[in-house]
N, C-alpha and C. Protein backbone atom coordinates (compact mmCIF):
# COMPACT_ATOMS: atom_id res chain seq x y z
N UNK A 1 -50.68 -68.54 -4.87
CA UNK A 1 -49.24 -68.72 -4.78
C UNK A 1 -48.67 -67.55 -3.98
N UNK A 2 -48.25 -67.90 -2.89
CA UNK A 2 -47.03 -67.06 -2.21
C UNK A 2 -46.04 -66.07 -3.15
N UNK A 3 -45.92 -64.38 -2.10
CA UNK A 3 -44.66 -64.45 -2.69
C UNK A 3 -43.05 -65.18 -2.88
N UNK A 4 -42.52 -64.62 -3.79
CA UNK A 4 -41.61 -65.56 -3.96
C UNK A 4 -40.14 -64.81 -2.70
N UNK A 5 -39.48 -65.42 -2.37
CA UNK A 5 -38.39 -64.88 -1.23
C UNK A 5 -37.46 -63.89 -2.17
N UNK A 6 -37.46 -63.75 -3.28
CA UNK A 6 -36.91 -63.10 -4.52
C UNK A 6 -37.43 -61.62 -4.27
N UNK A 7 -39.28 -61.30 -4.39
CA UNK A 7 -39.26 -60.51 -4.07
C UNK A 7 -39.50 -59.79 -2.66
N UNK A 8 -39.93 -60.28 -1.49
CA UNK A 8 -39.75 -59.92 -0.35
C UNK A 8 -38.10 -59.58 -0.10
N UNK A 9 -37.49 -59.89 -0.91
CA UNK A 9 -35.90 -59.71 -0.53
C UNK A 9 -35.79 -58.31 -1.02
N UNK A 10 -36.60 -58.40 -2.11
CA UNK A 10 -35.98 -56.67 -2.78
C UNK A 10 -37.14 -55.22 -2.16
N UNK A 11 -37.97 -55.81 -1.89
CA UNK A 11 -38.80 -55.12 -0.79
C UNK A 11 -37.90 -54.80 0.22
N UNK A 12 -37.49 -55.97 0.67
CA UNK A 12 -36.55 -55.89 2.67
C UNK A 12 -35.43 -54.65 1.96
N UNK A 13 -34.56 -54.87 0.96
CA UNK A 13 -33.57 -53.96 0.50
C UNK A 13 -34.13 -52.19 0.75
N UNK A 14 -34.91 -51.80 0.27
CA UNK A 14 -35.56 -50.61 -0.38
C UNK A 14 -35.99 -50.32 1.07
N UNK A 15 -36.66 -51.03 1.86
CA UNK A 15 -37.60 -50.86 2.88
C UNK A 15 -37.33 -51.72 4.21
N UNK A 16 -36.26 -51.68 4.63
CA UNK A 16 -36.32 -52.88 5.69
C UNK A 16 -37.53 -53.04 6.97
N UNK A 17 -37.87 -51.59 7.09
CA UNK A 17 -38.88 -51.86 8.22
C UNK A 17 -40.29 -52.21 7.73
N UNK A 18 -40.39 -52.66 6.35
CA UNK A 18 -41.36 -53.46 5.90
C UNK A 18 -42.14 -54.67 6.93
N UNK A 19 -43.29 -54.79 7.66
CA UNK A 19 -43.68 -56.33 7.91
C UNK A 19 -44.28 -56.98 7.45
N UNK A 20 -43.77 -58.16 6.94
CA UNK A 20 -44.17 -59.21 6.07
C UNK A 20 -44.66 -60.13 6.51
N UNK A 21 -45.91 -60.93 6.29
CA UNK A 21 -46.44 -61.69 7.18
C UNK A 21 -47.11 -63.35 6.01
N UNK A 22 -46.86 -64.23 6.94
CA UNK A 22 -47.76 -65.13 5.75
C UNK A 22 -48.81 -66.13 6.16
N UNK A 23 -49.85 -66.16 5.72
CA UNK A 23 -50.86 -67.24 6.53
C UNK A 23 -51.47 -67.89 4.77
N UNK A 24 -51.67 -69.29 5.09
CA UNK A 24 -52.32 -70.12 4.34
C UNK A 24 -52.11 -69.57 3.24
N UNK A 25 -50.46 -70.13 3.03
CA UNK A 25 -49.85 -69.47 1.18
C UNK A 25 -50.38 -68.26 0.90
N UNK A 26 -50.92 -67.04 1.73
CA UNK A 26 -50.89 -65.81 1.12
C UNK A 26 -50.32 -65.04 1.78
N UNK A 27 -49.63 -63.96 0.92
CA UNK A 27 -48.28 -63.26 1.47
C UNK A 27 -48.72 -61.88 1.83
N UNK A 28 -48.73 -61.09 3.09
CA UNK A 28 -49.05 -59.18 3.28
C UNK A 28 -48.38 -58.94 3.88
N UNK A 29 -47.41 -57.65 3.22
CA UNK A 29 -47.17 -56.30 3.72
C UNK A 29 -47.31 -55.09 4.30
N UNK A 30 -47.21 -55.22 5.47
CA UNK A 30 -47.81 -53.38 5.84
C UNK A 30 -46.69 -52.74 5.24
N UNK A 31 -47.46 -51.78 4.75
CA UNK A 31 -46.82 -50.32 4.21
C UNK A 31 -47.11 -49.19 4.80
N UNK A 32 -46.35 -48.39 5.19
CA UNK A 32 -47.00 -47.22 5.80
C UNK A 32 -47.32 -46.28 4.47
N UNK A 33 -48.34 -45.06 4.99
CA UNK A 33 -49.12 -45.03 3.72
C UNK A 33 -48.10 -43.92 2.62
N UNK A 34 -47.04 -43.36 3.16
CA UNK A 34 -46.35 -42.12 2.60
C UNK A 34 -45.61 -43.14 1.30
N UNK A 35 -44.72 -44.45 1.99
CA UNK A 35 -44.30 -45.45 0.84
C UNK A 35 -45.16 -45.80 -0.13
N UNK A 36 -46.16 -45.87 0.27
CA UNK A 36 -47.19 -46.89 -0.73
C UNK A 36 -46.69 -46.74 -2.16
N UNK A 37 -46.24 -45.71 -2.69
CA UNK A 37 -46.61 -45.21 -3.99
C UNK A 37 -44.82 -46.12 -4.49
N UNK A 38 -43.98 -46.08 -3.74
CA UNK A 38 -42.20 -46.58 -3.77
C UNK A 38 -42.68 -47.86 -3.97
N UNK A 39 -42.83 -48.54 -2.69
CA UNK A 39 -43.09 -49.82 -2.92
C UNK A 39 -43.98 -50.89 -3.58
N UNK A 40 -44.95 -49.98 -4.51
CA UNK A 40 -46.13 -50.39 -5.50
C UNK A 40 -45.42 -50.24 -6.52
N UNK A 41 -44.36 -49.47 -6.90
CA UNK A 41 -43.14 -49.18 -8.09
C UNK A 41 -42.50 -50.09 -8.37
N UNK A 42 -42.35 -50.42 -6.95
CA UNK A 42 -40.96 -51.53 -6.93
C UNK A 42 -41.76 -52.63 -7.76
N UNK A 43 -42.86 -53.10 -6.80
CA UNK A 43 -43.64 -54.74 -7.44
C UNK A 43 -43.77 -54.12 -8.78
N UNK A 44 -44.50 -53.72 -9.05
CA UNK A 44 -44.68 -53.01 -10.84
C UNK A 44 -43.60 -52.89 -11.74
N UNK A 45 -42.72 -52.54 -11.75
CA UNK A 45 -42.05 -52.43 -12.68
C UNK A 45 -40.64 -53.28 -12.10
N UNK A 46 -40.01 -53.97 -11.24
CA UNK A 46 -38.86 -54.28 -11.09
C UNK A 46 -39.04 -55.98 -10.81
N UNK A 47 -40.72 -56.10 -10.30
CA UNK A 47 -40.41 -57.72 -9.86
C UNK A 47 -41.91 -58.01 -10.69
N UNK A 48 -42.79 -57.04 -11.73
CA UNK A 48 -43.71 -58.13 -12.78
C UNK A 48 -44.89 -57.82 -12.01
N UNK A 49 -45.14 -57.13 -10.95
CA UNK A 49 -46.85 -57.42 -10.39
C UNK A 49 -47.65 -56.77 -11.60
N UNK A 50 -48.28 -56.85 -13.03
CA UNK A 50 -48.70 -56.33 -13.60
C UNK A 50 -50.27 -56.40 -13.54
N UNK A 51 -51.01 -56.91 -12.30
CA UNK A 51 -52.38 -57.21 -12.71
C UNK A 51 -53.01 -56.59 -10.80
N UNK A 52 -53.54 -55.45 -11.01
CA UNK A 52 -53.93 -54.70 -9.31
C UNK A 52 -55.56 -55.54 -9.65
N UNK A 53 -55.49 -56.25 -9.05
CA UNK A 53 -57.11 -57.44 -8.69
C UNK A 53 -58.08 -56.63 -8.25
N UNK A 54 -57.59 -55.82 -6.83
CA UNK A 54 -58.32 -55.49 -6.01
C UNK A 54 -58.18 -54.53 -5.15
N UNK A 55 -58.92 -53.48 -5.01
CA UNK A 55 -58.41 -52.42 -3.49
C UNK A 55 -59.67 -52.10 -2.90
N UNK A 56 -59.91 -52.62 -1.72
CA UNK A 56 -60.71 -52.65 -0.63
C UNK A 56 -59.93 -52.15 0.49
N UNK A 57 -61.34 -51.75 1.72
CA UNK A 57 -61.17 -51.57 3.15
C UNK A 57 -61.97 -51.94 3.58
N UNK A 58 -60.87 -51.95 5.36
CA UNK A 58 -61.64 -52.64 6.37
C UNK A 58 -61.74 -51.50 6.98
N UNK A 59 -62.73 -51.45 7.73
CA UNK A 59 -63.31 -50.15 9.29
C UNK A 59 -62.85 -51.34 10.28
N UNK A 60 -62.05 -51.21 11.05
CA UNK A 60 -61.99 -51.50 11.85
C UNK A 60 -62.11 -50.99 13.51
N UNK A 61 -63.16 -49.82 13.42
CA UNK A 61 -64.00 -49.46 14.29
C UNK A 61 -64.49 -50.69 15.74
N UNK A 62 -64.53 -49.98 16.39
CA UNK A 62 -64.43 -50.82 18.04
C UNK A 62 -63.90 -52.67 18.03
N UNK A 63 -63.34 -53.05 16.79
CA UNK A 63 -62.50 -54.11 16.61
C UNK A 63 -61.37 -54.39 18.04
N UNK A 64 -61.28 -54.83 18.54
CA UNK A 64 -60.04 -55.64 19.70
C UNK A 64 -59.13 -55.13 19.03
N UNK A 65 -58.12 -54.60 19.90
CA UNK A 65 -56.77 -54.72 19.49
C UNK A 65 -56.61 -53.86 17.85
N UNK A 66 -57.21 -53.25 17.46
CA UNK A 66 -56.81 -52.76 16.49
C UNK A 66 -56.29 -51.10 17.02
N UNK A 67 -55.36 -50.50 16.10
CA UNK A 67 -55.08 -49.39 16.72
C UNK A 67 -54.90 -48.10 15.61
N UNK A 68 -55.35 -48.59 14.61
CA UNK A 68 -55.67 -47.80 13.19
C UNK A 68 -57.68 -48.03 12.81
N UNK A 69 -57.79 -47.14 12.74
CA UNK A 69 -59.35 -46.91 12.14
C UNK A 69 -59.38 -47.95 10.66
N UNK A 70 -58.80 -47.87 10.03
CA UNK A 70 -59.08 -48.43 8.74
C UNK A 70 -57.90 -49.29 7.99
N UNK A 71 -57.96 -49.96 7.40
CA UNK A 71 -57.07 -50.78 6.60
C UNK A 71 -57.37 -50.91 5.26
N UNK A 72 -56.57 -50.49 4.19
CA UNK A 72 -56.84 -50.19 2.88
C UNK A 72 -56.18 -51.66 2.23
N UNK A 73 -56.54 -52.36 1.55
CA UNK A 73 -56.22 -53.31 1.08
C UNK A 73 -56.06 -53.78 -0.34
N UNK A 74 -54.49 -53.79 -1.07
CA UNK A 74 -54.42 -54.08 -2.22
C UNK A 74 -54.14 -55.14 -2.67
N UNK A 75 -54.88 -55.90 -2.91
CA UNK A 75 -54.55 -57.39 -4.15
C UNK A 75 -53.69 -57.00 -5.30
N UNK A 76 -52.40 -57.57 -5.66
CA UNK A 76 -51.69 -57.57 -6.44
C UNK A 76 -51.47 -59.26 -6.84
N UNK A 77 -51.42 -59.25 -8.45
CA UNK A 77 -50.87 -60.12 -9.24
C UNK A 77 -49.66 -59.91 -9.88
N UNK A 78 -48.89 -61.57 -10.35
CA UNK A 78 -47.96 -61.23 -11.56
C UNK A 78 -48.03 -62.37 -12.28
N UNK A 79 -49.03 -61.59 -13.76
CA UNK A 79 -49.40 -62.86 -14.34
C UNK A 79 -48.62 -64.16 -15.07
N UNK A 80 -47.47 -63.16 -15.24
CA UNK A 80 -46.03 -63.76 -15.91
C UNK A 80 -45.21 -65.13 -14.92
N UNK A 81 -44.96 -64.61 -13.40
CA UNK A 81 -44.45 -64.99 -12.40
C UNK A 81 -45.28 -65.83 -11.65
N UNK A 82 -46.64 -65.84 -11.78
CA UNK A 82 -47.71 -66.54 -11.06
C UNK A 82 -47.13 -65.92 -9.70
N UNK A 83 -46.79 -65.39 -9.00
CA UNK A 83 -47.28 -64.61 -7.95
C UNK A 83 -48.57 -63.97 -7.12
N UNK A 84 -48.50 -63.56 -5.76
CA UNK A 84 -49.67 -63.18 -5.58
C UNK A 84 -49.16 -62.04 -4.29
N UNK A 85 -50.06 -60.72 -4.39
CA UNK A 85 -49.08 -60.28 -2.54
C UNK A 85 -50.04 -59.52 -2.15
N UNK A 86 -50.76 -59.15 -1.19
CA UNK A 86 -51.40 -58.00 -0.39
C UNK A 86 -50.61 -57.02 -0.11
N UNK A 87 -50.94 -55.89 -0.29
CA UNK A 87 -50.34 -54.57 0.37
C UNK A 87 -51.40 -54.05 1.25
N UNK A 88 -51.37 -53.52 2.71
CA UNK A 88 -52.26 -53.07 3.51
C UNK A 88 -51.79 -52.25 4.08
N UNK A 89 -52.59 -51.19 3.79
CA UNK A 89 -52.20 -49.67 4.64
C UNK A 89 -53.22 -49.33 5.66
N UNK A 90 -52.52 -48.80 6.91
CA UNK A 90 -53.44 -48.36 7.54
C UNK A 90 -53.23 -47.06 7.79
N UNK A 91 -54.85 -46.59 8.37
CA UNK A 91 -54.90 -45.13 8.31
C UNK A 91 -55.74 -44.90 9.32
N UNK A 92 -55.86 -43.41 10.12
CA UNK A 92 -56.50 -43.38 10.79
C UNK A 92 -57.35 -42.01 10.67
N UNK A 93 -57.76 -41.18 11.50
CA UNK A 93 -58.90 -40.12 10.99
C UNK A 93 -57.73 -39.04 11.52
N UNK A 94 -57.36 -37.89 10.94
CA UNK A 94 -58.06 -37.18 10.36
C UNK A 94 -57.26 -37.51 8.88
N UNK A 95 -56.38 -38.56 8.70
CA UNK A 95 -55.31 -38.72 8.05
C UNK A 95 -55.68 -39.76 6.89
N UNK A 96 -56.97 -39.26 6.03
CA UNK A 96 -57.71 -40.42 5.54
C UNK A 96 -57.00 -40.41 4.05
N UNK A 97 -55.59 -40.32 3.57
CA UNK A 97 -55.45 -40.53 2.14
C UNK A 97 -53.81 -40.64 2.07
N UNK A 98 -53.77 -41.57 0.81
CA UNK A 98 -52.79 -42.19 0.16
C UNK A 98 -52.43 -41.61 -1.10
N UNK A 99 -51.70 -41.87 -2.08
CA UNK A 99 -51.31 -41.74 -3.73
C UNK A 99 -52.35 -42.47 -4.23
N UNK A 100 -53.09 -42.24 -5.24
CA UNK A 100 -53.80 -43.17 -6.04
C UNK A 100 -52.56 -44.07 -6.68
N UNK A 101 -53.33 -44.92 -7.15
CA UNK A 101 -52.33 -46.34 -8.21
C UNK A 101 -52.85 -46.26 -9.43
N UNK A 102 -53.66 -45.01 -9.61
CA UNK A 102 -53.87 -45.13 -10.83
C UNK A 102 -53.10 -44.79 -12.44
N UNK A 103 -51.88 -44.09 -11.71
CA UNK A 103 -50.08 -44.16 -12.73
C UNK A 103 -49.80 -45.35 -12.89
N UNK A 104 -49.90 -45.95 -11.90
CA UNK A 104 -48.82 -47.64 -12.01
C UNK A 104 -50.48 -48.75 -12.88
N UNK A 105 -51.33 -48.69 -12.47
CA UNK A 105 -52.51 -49.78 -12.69
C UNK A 105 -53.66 -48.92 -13.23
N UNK A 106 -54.39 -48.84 -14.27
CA UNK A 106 -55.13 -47.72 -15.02
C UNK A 106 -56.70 -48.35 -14.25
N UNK A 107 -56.48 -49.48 -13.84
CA UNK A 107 -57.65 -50.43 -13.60
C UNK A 107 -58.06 -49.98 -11.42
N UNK A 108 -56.87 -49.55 -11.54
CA UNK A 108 -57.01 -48.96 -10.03
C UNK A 108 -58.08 -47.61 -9.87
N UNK A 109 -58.58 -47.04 -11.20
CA UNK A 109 -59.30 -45.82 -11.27
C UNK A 109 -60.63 -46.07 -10.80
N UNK A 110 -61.85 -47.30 -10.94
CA UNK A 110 -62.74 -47.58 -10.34
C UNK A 110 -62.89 -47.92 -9.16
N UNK A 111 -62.00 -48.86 -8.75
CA UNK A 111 -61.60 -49.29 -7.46
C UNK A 111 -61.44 -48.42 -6.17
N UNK A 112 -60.38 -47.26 -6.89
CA UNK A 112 -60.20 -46.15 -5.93
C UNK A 112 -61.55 -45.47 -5.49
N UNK A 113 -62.27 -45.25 -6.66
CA UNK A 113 -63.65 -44.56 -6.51
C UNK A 113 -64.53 -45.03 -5.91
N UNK A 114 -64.63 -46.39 -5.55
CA UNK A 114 -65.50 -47.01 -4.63
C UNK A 114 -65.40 -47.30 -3.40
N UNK A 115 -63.87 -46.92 -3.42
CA UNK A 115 -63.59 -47.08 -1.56
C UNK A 115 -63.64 -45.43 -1.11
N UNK A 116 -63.45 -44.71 -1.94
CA UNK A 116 -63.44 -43.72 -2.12
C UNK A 116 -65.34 -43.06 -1.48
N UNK A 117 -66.28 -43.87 -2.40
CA UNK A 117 -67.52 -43.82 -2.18
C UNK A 117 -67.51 -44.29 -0.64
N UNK A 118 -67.61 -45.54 -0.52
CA UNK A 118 -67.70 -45.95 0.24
C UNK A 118 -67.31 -46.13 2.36
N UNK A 119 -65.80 -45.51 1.72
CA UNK A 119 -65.56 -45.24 3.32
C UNK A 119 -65.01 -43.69 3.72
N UNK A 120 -64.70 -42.96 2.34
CA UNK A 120 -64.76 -41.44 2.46
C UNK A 120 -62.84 -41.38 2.45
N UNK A 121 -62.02 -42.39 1.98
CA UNK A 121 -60.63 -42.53 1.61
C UNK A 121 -60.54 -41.39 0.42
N UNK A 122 -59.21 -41.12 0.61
CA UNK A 122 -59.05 -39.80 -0.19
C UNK A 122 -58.08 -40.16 -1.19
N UNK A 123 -57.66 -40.70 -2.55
CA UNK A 123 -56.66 -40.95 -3.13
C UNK A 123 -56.35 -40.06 -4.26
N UNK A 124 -54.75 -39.11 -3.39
CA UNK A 124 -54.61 -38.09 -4.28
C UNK A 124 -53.94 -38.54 -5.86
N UNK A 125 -54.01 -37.52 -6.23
CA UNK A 125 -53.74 -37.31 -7.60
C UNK A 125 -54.66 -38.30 -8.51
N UNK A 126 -56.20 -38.78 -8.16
CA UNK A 126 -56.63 -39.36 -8.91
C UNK A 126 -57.01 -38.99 -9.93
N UNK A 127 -57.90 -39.29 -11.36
CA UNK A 127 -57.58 -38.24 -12.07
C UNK A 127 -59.32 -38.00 -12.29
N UNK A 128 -59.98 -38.49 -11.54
CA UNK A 128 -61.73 -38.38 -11.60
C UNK A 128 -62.01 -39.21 -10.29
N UNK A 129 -61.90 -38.30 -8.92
CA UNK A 129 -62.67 -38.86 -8.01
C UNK A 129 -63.80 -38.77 -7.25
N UNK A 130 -64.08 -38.95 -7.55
CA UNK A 130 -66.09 -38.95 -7.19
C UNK A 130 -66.75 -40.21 -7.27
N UNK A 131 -67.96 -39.90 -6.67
CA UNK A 131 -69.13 -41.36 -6.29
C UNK A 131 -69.36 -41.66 -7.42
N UNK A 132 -69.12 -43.31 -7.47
CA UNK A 132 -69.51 -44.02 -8.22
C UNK A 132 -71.21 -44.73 -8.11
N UNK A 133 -70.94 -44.87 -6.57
CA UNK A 133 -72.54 -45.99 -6.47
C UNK A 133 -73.51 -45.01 -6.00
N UNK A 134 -73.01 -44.39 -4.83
CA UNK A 134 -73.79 -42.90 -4.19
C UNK A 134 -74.39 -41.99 -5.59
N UNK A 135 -75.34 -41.46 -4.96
CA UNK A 135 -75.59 -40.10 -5.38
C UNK A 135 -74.74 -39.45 -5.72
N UNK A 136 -74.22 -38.18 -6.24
CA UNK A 136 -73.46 -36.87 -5.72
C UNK A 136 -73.57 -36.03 -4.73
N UNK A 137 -74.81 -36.01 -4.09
CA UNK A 137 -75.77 -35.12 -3.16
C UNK A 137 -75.37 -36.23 -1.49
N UNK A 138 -74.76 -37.61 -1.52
CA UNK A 138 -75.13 -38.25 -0.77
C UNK A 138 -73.93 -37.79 -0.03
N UNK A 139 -74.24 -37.19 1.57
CA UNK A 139 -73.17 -36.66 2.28
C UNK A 139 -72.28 -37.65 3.34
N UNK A 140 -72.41 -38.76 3.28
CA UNK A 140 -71.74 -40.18 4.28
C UNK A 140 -70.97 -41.05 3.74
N UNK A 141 -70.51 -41.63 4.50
CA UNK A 141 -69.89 -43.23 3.63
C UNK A 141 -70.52 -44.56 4.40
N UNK A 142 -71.51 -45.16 3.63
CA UNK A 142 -72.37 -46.00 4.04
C UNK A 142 -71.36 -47.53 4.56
N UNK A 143 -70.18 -47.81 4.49
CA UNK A 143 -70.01 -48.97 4.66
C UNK A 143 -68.61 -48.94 5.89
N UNK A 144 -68.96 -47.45 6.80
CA UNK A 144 -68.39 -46.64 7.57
C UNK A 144 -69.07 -47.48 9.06
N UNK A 145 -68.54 -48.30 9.90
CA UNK A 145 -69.38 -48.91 11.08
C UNK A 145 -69.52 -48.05 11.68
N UNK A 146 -69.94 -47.07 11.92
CA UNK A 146 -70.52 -45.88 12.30
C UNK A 146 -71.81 -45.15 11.77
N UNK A 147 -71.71 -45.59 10.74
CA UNK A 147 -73.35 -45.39 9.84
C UNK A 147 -74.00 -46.09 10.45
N UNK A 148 -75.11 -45.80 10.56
CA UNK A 148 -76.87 -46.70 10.92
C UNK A 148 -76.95 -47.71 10.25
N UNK A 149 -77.61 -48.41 10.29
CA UNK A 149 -78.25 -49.82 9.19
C UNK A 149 -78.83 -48.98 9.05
N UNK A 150 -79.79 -48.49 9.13
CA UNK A 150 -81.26 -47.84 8.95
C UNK A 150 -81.17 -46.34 7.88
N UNK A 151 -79.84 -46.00 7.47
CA UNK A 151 -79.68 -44.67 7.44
C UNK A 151 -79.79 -43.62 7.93
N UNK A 152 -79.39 -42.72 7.67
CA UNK A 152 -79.61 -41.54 8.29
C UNK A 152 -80.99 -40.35 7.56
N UNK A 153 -81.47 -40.96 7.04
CA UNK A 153 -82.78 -40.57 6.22
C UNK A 153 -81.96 -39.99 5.19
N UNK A 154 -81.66 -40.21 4.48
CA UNK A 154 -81.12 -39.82 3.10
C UNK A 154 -81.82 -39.70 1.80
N UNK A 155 -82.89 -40.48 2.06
CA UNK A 155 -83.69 -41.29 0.95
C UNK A 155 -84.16 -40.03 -0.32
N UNK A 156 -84.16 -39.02 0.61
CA UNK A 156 -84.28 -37.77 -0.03
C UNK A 156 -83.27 -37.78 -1.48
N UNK A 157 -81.89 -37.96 -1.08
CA UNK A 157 -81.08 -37.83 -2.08
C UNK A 157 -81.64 -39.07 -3.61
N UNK A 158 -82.19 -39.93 -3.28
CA UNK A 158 -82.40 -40.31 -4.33
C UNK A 158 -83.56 -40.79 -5.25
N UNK A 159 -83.30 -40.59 -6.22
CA UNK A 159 -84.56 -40.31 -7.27
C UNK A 159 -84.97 -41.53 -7.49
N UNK A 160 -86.60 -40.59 -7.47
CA UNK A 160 -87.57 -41.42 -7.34
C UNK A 160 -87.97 -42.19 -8.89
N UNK A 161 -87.63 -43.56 -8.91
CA UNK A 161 -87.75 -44.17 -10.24
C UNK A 161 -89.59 -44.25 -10.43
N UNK A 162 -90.34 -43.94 -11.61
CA UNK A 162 -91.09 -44.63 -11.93
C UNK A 162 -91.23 -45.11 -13.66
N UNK A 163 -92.10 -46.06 -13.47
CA UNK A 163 -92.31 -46.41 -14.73
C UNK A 163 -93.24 -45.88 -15.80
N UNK A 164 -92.80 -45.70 -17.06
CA UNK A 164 -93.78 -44.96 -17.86
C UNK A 164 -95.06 -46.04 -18.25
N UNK A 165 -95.87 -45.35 -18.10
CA UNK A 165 -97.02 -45.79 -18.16
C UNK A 165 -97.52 -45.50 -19.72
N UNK A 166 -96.47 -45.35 -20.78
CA UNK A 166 -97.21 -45.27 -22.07
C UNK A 166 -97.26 -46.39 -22.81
């Protein structure tokens, strides 16, 4: 379900240079990344988004036409409102971090940590950010289109499982 014109209206109020976009009943926002934390307030507490689904990124590394390195991507619900909205921030290098959401959505604390793992995104004020899937020792962000398939020989960093033989 689309957002509703109810709340894109109170978005446009707060934020007019908001762009709002809609393809196949799903509704996204670019946010630039300094708002993120205003306009994640707003859906949260003024128009019901009470359920953060999802926060992913895209690398959009030697992509056409793209003109930001990365796109941070938040799935928002409102389970009350049946609503649905994307928030997408983009970012570029050396400028790799946002507010965590983990004040407004407690469920945003893993999420953060894996994009976090994963593409080397920085989300301040989190309140435990570190590798979740990685090592601690592991110095890259593997899902970075700039990483190897092959790795970078890392293999070092991780321990060697065997089985007990008793």
């Amino acid at each position: 379900m689309p957002a509703r014109s109810e709340t894109i209206n109170a978005l446009h109020s707060a934020y007019p240079q908001l762009a709002v976009s809609e393809f196949r009943g799903q509704t996204r926002v670019v946010v630039p990344s300094q708002q993120l934390s205003a306009v994640a307030a707003i859906l949260k507490d003024e128009r019901g988004f009470d359920l953060l689904v999802d926060v992913t990124c895209v690398d959009y590394l030697n992509f056409r036409d793209a003109e930001q390195r990365f796109g941070l991507v938040y799935l928002l619900a409102s389970t009350t409102g049946n609503e649905r909205i994307t928030l997408r921030v983009y970012l570029n290098e050396p400028q790799l971090s946002v507010p965590s959401m983990v004040p407004l959505w407690e469920g945003a604390n893993w999420l953060e940590r894996e994009v976090w793992d994963m593409f080397g995104i920085v989300f301040e004020g989190h309140p435990d950010l570190r590798r979740i899937l990685m090592p601690e020792e592991f110095a890259a962000f593997p899902l970075r289109k700039d990483y190897p398939l092959q790795g970078r020989g890392e293999r070092h960093n991780f321990p060697v499982l065997t089985r007990n033989q008793s």
